[in-house]
Protein backbone atom coordinates (compact mmCIF):
# COMPACT_ATOMS: atom_id res chain seq x y z
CA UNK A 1 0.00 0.00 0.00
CA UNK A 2 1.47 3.33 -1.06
CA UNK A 3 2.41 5.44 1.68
CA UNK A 4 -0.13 9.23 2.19
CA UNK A 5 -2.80 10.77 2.70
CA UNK A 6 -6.26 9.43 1.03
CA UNK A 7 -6.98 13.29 0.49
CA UNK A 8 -3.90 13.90 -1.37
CA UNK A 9 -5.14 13.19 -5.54
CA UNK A 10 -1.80 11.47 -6.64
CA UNK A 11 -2.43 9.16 -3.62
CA UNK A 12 -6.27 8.41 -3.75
CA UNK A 13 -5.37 7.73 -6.95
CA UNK A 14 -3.36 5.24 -6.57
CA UNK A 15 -5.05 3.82 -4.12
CA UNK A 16 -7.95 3.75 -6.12
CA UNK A 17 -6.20 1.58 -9.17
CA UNK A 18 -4.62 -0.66 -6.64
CA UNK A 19 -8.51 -1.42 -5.63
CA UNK A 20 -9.71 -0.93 -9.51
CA UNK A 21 -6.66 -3.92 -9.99
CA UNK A 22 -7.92 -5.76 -7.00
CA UNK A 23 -11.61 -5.97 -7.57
CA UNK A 24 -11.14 -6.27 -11.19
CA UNK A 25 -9.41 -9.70 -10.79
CA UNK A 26 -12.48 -10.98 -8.90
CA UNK A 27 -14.81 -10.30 -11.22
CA UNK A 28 -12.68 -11.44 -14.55
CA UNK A 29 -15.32 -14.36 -15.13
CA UNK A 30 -18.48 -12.39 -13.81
CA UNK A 31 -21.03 -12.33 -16.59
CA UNK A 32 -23.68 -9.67 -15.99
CA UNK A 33 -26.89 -10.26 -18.51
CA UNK A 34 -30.63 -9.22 -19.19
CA UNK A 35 -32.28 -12.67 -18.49
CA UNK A 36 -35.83 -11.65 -19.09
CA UNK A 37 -38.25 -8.95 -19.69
CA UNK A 38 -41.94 -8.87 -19.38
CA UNK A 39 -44.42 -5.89 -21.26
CA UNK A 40 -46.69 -4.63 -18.12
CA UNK A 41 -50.37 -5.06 -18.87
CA UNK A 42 -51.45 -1.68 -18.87
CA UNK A 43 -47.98 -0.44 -20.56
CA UNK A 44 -47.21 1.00 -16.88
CA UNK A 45 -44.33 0.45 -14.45
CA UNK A 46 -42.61 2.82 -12.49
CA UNK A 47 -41.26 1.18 -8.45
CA UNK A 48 -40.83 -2.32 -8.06
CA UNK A 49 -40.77 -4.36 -4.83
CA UNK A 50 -40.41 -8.31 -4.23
CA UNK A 51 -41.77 -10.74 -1.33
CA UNK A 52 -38.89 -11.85 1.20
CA UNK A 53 -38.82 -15.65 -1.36
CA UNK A 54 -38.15 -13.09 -4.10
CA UNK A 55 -41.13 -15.53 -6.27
CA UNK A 56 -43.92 -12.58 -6.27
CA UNK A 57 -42.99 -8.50 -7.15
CA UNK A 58 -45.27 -5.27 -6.51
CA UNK A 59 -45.31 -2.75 -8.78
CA UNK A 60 -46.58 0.84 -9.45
CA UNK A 61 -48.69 2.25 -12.16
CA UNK A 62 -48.47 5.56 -11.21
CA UNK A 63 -51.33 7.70 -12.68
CA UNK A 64 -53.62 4.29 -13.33
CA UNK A 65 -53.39 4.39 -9.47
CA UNK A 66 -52.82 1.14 -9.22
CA UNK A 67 -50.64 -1.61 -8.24
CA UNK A 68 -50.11 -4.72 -10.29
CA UNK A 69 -49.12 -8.29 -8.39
CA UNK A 70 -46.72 -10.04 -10.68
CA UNK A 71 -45.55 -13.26 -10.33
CA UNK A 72 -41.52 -14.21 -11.36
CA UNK A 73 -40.95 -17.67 -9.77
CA UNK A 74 -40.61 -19.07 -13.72
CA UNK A 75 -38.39 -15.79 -15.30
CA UNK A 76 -39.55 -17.77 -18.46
CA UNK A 77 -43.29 -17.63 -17.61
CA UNK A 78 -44.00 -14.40 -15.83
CA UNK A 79 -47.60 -13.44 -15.04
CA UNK A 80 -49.12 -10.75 -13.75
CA UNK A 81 -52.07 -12.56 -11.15
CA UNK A 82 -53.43 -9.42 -9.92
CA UNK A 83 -54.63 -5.83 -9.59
CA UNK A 84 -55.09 -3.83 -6.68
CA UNK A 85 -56.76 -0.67 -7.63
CA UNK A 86 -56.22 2.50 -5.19
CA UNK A 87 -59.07 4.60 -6.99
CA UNK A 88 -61.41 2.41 -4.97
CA UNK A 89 -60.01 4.84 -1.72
CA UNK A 90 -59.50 8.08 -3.66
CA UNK A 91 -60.35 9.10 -7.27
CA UNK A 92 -57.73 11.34 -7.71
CA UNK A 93 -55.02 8.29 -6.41
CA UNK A 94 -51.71 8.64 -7.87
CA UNK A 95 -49.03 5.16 -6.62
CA UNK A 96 -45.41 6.77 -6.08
CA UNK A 97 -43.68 3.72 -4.00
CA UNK A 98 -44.61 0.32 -2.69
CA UNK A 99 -42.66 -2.00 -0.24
CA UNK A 100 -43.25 -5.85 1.16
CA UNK A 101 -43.59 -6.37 4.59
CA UNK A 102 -40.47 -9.19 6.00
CA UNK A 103 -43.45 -11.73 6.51
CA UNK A 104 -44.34 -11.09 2.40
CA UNK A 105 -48.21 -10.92 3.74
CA UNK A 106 -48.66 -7.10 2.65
CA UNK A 107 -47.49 -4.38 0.79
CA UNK A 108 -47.20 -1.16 1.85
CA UNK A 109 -48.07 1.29 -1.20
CA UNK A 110 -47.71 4.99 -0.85
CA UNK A 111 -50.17 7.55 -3.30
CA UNK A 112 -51.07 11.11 -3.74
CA UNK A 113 -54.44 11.99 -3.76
CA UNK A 114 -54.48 15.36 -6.30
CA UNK A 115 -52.38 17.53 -4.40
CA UNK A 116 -50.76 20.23 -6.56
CA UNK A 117 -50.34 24.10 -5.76
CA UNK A 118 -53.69 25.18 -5.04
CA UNK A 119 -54.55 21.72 -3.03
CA UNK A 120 -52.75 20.23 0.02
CA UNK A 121 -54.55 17.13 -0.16
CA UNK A 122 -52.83 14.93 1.79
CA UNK A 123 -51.59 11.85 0.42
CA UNK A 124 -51.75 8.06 2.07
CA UNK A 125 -50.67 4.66 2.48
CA UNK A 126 -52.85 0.95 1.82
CA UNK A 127 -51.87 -1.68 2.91
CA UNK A 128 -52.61 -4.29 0.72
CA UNK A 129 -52.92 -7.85 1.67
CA UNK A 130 -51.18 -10.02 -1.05
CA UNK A 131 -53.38 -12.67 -0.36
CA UNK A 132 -56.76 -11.68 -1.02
CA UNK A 133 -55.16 -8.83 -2.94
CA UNK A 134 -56.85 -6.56 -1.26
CA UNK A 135 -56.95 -2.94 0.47
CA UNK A 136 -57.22 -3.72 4.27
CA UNK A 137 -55.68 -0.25 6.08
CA UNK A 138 -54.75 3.38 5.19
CA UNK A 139 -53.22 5.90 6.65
CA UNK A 140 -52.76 9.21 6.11
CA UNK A 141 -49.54 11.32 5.71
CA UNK A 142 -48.09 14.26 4.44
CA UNK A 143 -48.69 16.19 1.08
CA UNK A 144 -47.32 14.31 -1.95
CA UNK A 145 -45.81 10.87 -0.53
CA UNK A 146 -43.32 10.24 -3.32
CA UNK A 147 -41.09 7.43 -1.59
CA UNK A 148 -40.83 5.31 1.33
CA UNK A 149 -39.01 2.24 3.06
CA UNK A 150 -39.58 -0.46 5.60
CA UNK A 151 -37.13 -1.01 8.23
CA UNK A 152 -35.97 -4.80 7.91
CA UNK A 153 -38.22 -5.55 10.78
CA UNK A 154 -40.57 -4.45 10.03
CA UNK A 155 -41.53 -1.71 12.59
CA UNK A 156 -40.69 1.03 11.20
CA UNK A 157 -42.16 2.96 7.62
CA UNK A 158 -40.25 5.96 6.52
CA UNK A 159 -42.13 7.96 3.59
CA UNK A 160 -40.85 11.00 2.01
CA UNK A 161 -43.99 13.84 0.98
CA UNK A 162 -42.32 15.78 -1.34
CA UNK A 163 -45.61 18.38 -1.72
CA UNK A 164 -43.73 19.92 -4.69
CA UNK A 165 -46.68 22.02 -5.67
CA UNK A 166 -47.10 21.54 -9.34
CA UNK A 167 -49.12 23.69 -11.82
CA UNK A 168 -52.04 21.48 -12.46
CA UNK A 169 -52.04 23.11 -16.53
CA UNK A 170 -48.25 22.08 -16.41
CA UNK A 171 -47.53 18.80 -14.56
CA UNK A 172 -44.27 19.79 -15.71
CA UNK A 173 -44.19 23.59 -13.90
CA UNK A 174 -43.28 24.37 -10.25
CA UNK A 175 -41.97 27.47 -9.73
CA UNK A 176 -39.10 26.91 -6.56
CA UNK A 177 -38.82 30.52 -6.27
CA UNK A 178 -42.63 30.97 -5.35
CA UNK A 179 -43.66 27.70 -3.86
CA UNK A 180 -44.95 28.27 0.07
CA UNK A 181 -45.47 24.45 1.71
CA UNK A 182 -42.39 22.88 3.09
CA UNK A 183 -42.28 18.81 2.52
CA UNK A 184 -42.40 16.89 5.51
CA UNK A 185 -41.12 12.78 6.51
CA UNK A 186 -43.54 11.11 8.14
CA UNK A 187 -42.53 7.96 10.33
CA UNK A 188 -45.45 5.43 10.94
CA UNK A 189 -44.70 3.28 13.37
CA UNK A 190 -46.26 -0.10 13.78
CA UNK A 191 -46.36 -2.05 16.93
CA UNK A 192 -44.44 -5.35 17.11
CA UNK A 193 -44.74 -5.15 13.04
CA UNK A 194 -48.40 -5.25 13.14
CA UNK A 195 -49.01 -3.21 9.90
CA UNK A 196 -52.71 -2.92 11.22
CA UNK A 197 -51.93 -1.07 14.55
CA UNK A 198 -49.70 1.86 13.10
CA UNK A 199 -49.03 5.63 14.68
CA UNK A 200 -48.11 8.22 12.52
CA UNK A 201 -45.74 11.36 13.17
CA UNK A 202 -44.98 13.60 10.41
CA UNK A 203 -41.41 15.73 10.74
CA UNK A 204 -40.98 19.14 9.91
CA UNK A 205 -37.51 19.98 7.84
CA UNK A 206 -35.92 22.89 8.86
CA UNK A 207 -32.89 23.52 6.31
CA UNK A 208 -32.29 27.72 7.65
CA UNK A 209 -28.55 26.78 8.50
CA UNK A 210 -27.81 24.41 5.71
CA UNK A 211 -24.89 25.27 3.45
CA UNK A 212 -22.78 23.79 0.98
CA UNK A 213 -24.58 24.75 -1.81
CA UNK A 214 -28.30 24.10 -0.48
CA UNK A 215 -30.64 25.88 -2.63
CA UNK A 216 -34.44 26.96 -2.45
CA UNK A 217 -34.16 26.52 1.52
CA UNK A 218 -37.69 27.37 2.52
CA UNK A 219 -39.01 24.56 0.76
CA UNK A 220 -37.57 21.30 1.81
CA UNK A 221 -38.92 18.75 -0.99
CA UNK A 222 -38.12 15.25 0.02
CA UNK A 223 -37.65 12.99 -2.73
CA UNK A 224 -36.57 9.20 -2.03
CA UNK A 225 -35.45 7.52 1.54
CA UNK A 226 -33.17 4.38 2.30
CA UNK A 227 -33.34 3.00 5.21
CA UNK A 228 -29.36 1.90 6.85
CA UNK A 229 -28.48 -1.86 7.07
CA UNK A 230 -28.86 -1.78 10.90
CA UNK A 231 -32.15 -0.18 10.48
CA UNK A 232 -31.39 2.64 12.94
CA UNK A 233 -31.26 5.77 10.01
CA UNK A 234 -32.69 6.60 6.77
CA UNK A 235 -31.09 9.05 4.57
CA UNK A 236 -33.31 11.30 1.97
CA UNK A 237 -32.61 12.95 -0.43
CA UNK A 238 -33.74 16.66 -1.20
CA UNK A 239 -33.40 16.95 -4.77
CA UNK A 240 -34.86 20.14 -5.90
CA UNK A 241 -32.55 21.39 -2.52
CA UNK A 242 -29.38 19.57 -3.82
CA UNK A 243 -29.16 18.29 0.07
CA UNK A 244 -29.50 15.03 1.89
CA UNK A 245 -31.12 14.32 5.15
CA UNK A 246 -29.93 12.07 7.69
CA UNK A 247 -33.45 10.44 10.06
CA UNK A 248 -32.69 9.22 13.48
CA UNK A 249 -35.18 6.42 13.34
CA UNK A 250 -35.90 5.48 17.14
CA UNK A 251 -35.82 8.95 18.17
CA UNK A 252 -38.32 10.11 15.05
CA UNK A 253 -36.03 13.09 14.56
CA UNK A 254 -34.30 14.85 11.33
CA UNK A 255 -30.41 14.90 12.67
CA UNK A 256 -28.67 16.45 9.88
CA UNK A 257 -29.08 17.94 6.31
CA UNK A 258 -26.30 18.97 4.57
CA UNK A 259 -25.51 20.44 1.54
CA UNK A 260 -23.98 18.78 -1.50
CA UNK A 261 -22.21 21.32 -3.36
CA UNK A 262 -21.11 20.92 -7.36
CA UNK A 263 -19.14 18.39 -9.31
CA UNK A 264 -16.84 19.58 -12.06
CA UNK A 265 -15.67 17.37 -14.69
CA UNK A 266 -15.46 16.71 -18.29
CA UNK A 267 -19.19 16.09 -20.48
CA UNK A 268 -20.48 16.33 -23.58
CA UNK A 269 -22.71 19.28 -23.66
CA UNK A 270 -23.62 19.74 -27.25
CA UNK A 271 -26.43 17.92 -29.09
CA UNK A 272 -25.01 17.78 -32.06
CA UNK A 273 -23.94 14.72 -33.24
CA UNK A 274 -21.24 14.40 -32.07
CA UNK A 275 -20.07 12.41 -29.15
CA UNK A 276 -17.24 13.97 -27.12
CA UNK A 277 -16.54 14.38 -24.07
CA UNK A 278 -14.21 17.76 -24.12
CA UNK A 279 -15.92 20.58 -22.41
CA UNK A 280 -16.05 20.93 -18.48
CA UNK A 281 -19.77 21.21 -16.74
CA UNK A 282 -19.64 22.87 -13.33
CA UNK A 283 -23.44 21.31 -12.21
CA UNK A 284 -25.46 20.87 -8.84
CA UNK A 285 -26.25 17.33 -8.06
CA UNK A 286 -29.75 17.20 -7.22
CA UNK A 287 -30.11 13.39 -6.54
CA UNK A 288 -33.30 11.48 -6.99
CA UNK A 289 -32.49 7.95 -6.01
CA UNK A 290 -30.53 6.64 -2.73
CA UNK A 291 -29.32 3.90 -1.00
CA UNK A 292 -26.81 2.86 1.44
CA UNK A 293 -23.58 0.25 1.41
CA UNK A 294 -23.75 -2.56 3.09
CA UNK A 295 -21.67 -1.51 6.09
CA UNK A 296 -23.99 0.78 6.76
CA UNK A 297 -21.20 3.77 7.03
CA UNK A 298 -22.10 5.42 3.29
CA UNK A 299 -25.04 6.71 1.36
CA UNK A 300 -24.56 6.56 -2.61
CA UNK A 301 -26.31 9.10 -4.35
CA UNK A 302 -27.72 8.56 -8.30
CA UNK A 303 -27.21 12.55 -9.01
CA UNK A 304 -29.94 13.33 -12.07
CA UNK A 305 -30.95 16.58 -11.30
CA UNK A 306 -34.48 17.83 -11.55
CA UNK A 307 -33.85 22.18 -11.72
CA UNK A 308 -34.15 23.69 -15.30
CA UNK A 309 -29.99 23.86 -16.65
CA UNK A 310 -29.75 27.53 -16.60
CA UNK A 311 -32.07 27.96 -12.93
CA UNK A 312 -29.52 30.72 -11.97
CA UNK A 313 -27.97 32.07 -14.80
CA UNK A 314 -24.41 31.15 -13.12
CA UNK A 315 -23.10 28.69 -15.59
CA UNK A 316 -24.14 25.91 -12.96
CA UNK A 317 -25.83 23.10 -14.91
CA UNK A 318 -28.57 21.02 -13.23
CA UNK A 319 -27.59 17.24 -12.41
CA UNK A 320 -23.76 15.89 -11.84
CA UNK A 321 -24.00 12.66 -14.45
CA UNK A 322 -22.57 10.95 -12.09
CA UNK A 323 -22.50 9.05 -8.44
CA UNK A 324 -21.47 10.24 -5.47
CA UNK A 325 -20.41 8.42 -2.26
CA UNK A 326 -20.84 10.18 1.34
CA UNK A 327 -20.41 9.85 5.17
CA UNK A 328 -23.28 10.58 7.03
CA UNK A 329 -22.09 14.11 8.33
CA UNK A 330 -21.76 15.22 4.91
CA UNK A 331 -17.97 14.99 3.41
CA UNK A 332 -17.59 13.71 -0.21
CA UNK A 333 -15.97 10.51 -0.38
CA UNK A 334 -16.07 9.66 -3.93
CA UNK A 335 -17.24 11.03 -7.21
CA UNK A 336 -17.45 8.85 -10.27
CA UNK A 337 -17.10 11.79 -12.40
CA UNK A 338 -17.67 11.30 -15.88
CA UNK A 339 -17.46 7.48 -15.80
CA UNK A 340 -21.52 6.81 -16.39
CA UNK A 341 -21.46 8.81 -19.57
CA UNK A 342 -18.15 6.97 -20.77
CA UNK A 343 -19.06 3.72 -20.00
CA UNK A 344 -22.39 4.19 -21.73
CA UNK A 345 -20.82 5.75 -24.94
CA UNK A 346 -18.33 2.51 -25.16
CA UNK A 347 -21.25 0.40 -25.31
CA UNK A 348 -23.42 2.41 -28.05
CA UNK A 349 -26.34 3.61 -25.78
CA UNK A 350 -24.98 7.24 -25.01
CA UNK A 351 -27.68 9.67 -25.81
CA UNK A 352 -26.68 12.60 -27.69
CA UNK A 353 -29.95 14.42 -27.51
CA UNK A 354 -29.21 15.02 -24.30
CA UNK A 355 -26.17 15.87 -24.21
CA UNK A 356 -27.34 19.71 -23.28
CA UNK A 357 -29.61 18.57 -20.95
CA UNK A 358 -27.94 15.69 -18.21
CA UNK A 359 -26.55 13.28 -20.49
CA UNK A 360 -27.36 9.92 -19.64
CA UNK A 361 -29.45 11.44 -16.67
CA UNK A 362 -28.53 8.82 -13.72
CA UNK A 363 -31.53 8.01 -12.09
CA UNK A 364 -31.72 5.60 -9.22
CA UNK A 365 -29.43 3.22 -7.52
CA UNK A 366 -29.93 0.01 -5.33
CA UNK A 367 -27.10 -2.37 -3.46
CA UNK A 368 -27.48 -6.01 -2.86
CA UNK A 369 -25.16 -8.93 -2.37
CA UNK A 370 -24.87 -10.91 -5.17
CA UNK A 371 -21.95 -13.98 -4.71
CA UNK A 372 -20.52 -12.67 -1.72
CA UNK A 373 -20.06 -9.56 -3.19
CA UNK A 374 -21.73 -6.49 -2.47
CA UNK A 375 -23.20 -4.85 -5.61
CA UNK A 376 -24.60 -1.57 -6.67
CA UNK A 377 -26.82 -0.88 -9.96
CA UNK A 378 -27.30 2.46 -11.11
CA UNK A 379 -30.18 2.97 -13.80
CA UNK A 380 -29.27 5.75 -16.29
CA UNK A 381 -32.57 6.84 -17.29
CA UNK A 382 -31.81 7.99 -20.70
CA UNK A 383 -29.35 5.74 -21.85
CA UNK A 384 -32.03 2.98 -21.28
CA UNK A 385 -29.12 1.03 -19.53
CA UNK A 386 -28.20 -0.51 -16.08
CA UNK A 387 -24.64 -0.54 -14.74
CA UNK A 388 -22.93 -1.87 -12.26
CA UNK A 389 -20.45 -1.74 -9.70
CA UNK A 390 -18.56 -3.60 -6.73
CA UNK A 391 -18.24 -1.38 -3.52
CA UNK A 392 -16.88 -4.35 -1.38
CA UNK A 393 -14.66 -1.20 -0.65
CA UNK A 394 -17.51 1.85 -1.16
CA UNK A 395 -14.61 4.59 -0.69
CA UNK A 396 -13.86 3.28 -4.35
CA UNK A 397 -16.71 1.70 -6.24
CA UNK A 398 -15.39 -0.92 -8.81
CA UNK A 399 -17.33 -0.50 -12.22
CA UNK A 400 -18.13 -3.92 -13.50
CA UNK A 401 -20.09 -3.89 -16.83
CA UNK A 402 -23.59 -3.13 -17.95
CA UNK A 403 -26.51 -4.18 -19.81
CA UNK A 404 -29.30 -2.22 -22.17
CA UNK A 405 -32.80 -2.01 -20.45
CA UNK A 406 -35.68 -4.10 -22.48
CA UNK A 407 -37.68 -1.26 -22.23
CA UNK A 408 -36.92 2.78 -22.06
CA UNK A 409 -36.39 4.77 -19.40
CA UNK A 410 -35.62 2.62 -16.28
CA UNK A 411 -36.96 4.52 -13.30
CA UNK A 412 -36.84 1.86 -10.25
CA UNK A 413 -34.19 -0.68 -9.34
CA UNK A 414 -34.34 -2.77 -7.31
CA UNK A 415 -32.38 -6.01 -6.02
CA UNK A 416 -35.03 -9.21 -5.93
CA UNK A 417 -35.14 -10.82 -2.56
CA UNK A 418 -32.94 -14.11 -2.39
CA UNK A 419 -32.40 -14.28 -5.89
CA UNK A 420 -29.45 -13.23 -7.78
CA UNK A 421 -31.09 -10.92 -10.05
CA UNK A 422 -31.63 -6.94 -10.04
CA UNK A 423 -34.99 -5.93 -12.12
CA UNK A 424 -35.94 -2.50 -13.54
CA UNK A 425 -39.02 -0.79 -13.83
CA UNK A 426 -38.76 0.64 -17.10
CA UNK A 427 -41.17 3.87 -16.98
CA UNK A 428 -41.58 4.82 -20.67
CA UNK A 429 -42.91 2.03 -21.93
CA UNK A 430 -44.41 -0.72 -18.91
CA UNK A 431 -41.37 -3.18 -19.42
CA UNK A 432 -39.49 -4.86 -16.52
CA UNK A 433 -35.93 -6.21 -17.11
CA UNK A 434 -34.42 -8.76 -15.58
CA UNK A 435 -30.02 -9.17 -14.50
CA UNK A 436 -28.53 -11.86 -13.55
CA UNK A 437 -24.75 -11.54 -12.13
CA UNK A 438 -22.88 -14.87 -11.83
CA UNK A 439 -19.25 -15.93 -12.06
């Protein structure tokens, strides 16, 4: 091991090719493919979630407001066996997130119910009995529920109500610089994991002394939580605030937000043909999707960005193309840089249309332990493509190969429960896709 300081570039560096070296040799024979795909019935799939046996998965049809039961035990005869349909509670029922219960009886399934900026409707969560397949509790929460996640035992729900405040003649419009209601976290609380006997507290976000590049302050919009291997935090992300909160589960408290500051690295910020990766973005990060290593020490950030690219007029872009790495009081502890959008280009998929935009726009990531090894998949929305990476050492994820998406626009990942296999919920067209690792 070289001798110096890990802060020092010439040493990280080569610290980080003695680990590139390392990891690399594991995974000389790892094959990484798309095993399956199957074409949602209703052309709709945004979050997917799997049963502890990893034979049945839950997923969202977000403005059909429903939920379909699908079931994977054959990857060569998938079938969808049910329908649970959340208009039955509310009309106006939008699904944003869905998790299983440890005991695979129920899934918890967050929706909106047609809050936008003249309505603070708030939004709620079924429980859904995956036997009868039907809706046997709600609860209600904050404004806009747009993620959440179940401790492992099942106590403990942590939902993130984003309330972003959207035009309702522009889905597309919120104005950050204008909107007046603060998102919330709500923690429902269920005693001795009885999903049916749940209390609800909703906390207030209070990001006044946040710095580090924290933006739009006096509107906290929470956008997706992870909940720590040990169960005790959840981290969640702020996008539209480029921050990330840090929840102190047992004592239902926010304990720190902090800031995330800029990346700056090499892109490709002309759509114009041309693929080359020459000029240098300065950009916020602005992450959507979040999850945690398996020590339990790091959250890993999939930075898309959400803000219009000119929001300020300061020649900082919107979205870092990248992944970052963090310790839970806030310090940067790896950035892949450009890597996503490189990768991507070597295989074909990179998407020059969007090269003025956020490039392959990285979208959501998800860890699981695949062989021994502890693995992390990062969806890149717009490159229609899944890639992945070791962090057996997170300080210095290990990139390991990717595959193309069956369908477009992967939204969710997620790692299927004792299987070796990561699916996709690929948004634009209703398709889940199917990866196997193996060696």
């Amino acid at each position: 091991m070289p001798k110096g300081s890990i802060s020092n570039p010439a040493y990280r560096g080569k610290v980080e090719q003695m680990v590139t070296d390392f990891i690399g040799k594991k995974h000389k024979d790892t094959m990484i493919n798309r095993v399956a795909s199957f074409q949602m019935p209703n052309g709709k799939a945004e979050i997917a979630a799997s049963t502890p046996d990893g034979n049945t998965l839950v997923v969202t049809e977000a403005n059909l407001g429903q939920v379909q039961i699908i079931s994977i035990a054959d990857l060569e005869n998938i079938q969808a066996v049910g329908t649970v349909n959340l208009k039955d509670v509310h009309p106006e029922a939008e699904m944003t997130s869905v998790t299983v219960t440890p005991d695979g009886k129920y899934a918890l399934a967050a929706f909106r119910t047609g809050d936008n900026l003249y309505h603070a409707n708030k939004g709620q969560v079924a429980v859904i009995d995956l036997v009868t397949q039907r809706i046997v509790r709600t609860y209600e929460v904050g404004v806009g529920p747009d993620s959440l996640a179940l401790t492992a035992d099942g106590r403990t729900l942590i939902i993130c109500n984003e309330d972003e405040e959207n035009d309702p003649n522009d889905e597309n419009a919120v104005n950050m610089k204008q909107t007046k209601r603060p998102g919330s976290i709500s923690i429902l609380t269920f005693e001795n994991g009885d999903v049916m006997r749940g209390e609800h507290v909703e906390l207030p976000i209070s990001m006044n002394d946040v710095g580090n590049g924290a933006i739009y302050k006096h509107d906290p919009q929470p956008e997706y939580v992870a909940i720590s291997p040990r169960g005790d935090k959840a981290a969640v992300t702020l996008q539209e605030n480029n921050a990330i909160a840090i929840v102190n589960i047992a004592d239902k408290r926010v304990e720190n937000i902090f800031g995330l500051g800029t990346t700056t690295h090499k892109a490709d910020l002309k759509k114009d043909g041309i693929i080359s990766f020459q000029e240098e973005i300065k950009a916020r990060l602005e992450p959507d999707g979040v999850t945690w290593d398996p020590s339990g020490r790091f959250v890993i950030t999939a930075n898309e960005g959400d803000l219009s690219k000119n929001e300020f007029e300061n020649g900082v872009k919107s979205g870092g193309r990248n992944i970052s790495v963090w310790s839970q009081s806030g310090s940067l502890v790896h950035d892949s840089m450009n890597l996503i959008d490189e990768k991507v280009a070597a295989a074909g998929l990179y998407p020059d249309s969007r090269s003025d935009k956020r490039g392959s726009e990285v979208e959501n990531v998800a860890t699981g332990n695949i062989n021994g090894s502890p693995i992390l998949a990062v969806a890149a929305e717009r490159a229609n493509a899944i890639l992945f990476f070791d962090i057996t050492i997170p300080m210095f994820p290990t990139y390991i190969g990717l595959v193309p998406s069956a369908g477009e626009a992967p939204e969710g990942i997620h790692k299927v429960n004792s299987r070796d296999l990561f699916v996709s919920a690929d948004e634009a067209d209703g398709v889940l896709s199917f990866y196997h690792i193996r060696k």
